[in-house]
PDB file of N, CA and C in Angstrom:
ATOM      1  N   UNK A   1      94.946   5.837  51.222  1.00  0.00           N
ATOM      2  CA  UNK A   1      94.174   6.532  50.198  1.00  0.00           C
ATOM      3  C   UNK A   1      94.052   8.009  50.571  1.00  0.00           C
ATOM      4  N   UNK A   2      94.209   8.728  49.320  1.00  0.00           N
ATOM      5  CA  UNK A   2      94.068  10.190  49.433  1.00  0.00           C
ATOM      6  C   UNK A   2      92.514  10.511  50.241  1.00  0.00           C
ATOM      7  N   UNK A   3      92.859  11.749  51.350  1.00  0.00           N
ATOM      8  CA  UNK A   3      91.226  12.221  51.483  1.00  0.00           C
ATOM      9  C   UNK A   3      91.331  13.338  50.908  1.00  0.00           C
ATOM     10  N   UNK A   4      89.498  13.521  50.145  1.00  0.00           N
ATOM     11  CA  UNK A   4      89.293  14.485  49.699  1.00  0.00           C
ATOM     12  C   UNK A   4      88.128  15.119  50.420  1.00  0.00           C
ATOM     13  N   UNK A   5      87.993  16.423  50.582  1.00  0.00           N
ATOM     14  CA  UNK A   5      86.476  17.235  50.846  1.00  0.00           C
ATOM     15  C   UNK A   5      85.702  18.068  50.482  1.00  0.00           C
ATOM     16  N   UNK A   6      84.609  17.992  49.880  1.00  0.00           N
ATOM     17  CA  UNK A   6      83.558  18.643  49.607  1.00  0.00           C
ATOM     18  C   UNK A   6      82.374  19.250  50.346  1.00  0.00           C
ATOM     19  N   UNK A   7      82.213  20.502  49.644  1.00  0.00           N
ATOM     20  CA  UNK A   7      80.599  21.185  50.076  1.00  0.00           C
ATOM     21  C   UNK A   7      79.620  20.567  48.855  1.00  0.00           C
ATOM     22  N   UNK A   8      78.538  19.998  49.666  1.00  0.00           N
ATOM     23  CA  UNK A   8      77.573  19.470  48.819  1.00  0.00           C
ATOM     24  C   UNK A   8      76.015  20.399  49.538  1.00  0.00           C
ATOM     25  N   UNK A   9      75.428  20.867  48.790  1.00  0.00           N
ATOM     26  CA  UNK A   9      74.218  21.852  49.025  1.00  0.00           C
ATOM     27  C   UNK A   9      73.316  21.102  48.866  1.00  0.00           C
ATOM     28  N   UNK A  10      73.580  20.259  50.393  1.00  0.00           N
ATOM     29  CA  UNK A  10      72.567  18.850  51.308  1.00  0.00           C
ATOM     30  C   UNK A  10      71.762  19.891  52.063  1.00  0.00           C
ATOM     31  N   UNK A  11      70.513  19.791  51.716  1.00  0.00           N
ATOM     32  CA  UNK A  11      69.360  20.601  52.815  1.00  0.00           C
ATOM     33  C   UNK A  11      68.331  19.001  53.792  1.00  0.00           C
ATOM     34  N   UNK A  12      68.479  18.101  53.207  1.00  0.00           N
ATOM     35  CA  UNK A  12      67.918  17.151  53.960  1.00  0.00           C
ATOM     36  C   UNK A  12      68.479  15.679  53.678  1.00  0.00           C
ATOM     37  N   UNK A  13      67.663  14.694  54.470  1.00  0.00           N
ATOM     38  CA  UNK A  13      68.204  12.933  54.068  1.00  0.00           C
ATOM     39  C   UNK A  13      68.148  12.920  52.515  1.00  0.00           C
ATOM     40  N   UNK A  14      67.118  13.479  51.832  1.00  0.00           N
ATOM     41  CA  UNK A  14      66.959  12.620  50.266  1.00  0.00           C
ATOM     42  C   UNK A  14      68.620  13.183  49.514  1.00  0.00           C
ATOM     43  N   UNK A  15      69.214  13.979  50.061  1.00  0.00           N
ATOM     44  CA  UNK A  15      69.801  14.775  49.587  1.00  0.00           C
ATOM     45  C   UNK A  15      71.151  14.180  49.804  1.00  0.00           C
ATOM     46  N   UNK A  16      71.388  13.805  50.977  1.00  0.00           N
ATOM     47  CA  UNK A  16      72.136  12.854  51.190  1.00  0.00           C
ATOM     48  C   UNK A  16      72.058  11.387  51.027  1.00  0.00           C
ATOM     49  N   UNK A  17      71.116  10.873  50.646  1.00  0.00           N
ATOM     50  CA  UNK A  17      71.127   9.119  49.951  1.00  0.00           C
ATOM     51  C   UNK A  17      71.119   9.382  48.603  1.00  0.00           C
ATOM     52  N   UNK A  18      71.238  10.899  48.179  1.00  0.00           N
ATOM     53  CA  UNK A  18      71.426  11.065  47.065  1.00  0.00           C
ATOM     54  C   UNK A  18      73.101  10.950  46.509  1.00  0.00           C
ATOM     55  N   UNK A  19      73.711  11.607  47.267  1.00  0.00           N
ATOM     56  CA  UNK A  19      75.366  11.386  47.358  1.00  0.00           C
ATOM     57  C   UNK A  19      75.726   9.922  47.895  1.00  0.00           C
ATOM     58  N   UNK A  20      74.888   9.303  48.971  1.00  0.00           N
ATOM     59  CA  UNK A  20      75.881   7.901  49.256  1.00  0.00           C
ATOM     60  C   UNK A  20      75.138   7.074  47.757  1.00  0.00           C
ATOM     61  N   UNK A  21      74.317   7.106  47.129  1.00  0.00           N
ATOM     62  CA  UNK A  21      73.590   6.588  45.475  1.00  0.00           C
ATOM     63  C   UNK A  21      75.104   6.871  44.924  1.00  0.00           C
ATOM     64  N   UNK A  22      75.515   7.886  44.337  1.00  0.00           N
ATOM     65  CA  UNK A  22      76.213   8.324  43.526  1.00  0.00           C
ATOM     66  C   UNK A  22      77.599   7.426  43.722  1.00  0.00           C
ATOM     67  N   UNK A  23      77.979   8.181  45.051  1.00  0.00           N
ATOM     68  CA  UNK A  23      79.305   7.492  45.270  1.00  0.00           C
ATOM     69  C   UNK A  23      79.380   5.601  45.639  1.00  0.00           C
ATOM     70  N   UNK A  24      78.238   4.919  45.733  1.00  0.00           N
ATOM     71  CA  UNK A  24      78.036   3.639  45.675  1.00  0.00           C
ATOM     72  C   UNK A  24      78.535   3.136  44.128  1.00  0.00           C
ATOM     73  N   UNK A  25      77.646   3.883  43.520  1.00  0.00           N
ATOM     74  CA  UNK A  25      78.295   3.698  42.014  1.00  0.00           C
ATOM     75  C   UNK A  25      79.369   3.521  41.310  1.00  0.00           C
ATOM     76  N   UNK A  26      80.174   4.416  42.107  1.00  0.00           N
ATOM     77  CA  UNK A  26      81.685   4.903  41.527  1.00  0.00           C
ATOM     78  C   UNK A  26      82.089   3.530  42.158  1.00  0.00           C
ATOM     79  N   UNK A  27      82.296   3.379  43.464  1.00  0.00           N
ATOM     80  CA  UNK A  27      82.553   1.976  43.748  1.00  0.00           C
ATOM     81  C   UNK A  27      84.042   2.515  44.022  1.00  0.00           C
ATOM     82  N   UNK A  28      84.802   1.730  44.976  1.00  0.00           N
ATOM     83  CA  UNK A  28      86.545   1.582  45.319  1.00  0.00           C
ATOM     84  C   UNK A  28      86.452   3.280  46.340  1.00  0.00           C
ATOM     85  N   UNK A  29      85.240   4.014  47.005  1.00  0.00           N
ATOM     86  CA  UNK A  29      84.970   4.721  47.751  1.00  0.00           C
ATOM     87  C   UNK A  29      85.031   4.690  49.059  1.00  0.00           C
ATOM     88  N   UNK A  30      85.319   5.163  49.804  1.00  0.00           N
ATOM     89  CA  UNK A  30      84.998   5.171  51.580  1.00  0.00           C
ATOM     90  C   UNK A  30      84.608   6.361  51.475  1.00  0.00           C
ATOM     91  N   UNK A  31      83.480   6.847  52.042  1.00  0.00           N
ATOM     92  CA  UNK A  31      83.364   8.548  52.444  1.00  0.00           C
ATOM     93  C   UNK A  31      82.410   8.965  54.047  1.00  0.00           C
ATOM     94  N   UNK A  32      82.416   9.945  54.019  1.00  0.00           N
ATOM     95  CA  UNK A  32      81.530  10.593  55.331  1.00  0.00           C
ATOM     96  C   UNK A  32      80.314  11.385  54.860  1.00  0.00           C
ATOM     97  N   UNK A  33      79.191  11.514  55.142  1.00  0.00           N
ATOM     98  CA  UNK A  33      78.212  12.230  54.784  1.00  0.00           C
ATOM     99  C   UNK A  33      78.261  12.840  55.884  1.00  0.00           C
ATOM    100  N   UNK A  34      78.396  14.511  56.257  1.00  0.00           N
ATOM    101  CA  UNK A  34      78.405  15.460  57.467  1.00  0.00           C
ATOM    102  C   UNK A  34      77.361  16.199  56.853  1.00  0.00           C
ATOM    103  N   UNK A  35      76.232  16.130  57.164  1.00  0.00           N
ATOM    104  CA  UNK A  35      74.393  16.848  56.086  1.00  0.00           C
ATOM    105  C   UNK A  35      74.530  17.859  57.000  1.00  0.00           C
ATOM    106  N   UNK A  36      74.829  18.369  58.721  1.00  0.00           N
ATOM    107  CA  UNK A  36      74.306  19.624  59.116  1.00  0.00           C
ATOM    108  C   UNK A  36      75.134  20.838  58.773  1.00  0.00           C
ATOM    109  N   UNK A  37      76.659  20.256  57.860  1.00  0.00           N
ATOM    110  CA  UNK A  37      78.047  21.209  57.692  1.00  0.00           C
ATOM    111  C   UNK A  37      77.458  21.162  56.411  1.00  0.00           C
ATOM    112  N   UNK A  38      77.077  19.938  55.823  1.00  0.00           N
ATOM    113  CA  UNK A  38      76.940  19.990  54.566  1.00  0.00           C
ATOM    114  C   UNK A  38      78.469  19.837  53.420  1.00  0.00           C
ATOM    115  N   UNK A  39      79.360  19.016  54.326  1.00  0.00           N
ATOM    116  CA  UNK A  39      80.597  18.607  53.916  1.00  0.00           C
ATOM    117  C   UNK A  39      80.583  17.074  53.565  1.00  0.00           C
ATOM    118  N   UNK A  40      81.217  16.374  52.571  1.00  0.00           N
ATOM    119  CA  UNK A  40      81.323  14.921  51.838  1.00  0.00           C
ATOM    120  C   UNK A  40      82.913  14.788  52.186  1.00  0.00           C
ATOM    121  N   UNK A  41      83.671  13.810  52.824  1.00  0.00           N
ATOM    122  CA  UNK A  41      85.099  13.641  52.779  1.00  0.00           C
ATOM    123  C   UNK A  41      84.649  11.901  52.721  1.00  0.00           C
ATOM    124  N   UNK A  42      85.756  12.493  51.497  1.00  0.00           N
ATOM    125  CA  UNK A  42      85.813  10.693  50.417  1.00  0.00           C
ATOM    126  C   UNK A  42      87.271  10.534  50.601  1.00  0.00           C
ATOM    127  N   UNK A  43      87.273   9.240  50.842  1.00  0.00           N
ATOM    128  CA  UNK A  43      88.715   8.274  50.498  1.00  0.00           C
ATOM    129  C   UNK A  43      88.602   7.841  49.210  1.00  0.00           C
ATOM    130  N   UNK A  44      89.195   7.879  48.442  1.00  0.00           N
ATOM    131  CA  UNK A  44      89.547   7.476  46.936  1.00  0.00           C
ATOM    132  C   UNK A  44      90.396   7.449  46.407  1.00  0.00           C
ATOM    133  N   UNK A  45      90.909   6.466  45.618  1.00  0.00           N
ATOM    134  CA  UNK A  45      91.888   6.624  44.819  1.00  0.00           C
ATOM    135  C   UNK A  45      91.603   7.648  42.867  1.00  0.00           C
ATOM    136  N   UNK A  46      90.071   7.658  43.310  1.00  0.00           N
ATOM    137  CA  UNK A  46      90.213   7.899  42.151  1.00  0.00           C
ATOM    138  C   UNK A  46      90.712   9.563  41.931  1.00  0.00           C
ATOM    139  N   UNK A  47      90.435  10.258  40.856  1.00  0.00           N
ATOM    140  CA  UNK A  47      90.927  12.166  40.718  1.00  0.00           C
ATOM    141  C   UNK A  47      90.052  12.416  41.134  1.00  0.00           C
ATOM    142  N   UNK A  48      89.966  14.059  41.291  1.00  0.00           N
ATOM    143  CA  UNK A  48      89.366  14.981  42.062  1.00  0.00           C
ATOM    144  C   UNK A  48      88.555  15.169  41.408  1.00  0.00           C
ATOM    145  N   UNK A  49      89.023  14.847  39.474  1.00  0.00           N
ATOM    146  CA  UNK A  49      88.041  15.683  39.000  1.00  0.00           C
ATOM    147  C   UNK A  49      86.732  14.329  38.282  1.00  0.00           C
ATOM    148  N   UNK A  50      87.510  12.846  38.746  1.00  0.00           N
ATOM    149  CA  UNK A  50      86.199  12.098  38.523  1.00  0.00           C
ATOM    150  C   UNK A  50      85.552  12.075  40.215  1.00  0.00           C
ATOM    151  N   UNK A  51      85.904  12.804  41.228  1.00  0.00           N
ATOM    152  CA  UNK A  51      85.036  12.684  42.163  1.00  0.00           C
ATOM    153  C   UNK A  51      84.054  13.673  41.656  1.00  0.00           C
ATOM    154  N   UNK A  52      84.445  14.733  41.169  1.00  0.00           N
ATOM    155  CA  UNK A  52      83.302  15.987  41.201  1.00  0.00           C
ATOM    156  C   UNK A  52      82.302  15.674  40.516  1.00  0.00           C
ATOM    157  N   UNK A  53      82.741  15.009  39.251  1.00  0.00           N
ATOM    158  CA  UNK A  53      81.419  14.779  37.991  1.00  0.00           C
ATOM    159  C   UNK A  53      80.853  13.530  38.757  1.00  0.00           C
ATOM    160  N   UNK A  54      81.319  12.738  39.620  1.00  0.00           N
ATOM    161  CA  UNK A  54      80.236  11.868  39.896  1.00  0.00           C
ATOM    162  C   UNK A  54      79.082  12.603  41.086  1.00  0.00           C
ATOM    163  N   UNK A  55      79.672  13.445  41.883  1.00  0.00           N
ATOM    164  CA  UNK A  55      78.897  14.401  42.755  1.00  0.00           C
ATOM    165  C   UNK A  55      77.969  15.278  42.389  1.00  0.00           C
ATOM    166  N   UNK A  56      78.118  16.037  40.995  1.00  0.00           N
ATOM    167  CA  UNK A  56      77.307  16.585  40.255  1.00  0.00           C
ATOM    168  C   UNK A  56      76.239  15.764  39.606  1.00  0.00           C
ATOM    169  N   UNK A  57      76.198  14.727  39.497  1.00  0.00           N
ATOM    170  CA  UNK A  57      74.909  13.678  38.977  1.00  0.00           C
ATOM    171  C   UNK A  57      73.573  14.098  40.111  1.00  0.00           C
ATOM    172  N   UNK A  58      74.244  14.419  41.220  1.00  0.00           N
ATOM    173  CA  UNK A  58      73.520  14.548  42.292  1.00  0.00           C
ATOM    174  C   UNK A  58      72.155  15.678  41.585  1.00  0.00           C
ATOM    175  N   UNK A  59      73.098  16.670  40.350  1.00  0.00           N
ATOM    176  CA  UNK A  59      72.299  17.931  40.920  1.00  0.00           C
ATOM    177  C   UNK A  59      72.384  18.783  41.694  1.00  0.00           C
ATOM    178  N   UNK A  60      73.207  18.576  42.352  1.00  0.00           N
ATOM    179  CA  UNK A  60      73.564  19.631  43.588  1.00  0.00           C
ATOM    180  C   UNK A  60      75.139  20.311  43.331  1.00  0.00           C
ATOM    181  N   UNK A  61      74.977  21.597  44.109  1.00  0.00           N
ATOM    182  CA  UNK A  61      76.397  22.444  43.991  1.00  0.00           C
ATOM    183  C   UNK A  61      77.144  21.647  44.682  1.00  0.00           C
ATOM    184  N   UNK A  62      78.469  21.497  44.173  1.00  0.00           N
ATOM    185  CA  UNK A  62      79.674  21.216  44.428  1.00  0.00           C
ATOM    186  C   UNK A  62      80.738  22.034  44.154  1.00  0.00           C
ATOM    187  N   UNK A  63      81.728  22.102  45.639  1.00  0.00           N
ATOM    188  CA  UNK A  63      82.813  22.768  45.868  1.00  0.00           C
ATOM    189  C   UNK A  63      83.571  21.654  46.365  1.00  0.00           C
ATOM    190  N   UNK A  64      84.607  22.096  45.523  1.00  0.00           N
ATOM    191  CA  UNK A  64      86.153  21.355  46.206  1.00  0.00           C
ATOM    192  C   UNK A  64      86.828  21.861  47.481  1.00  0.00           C
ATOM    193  N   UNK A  65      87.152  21.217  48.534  1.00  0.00           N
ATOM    194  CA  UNK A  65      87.649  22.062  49.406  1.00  0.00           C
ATOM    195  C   UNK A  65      88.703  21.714  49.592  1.00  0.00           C
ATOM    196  N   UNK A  66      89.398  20.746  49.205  1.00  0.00           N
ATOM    197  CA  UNK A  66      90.600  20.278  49.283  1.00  0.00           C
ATOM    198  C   UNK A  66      91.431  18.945  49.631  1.00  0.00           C
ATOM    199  N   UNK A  67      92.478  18.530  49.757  1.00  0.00           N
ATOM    200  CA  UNK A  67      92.795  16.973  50.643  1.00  0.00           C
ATOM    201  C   UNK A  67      92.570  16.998  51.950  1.00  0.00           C
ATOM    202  N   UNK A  68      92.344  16.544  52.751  1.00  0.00           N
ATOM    203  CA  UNK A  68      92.311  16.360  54.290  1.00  0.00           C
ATOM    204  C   UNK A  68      93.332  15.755  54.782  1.00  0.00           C
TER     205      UNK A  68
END
C-alpha cells in the first residue's frame, strides 16, 4: 500500500483521537499519529484527495506532504 504524509495542526491528545476518529471511519487505513512533528503517515489504498477530505472533518489544517 501506497504511504502517504501529512501536516495536521495537532496541538494536543484531543487533537489527535481526533484524526485516529476520522481515519477509523474511512476504514481499509493503517496510519502513524507523530503529535510532537505534528505529521499523519497513512497506508491506504484509498486517493490523496479522499484522504484529505476525511482529515479535514477534523477541523484542522491540512497539508499534503507527499508519498513516503
Amino acid at each position: 500500500m501506497p504511504k502517504h504524509e501529512f501536516t495536521v495542526d495537532m496541538t494536543c491528545e484531543g487533537c489527535s483521537n481526533a484524526v485516529t476518529r476520522v481515519l477509523n471511519k474511512l476504514g481499509g487505513v493503517q496510519f502513524e499519529i507523530d503529535l510532537p512533528n505534528k505529521k499523519v503517515c497513512i497506508d491506504s489504498e484509498h486517493s490523496v484527495d479522499t484522504l484529505l477530505e476525511t482529515l479535514k472533518k477534523t477541523g484542522k489544517t491540512i497539508t499534503y506532504l507527499g508519498a513516503k
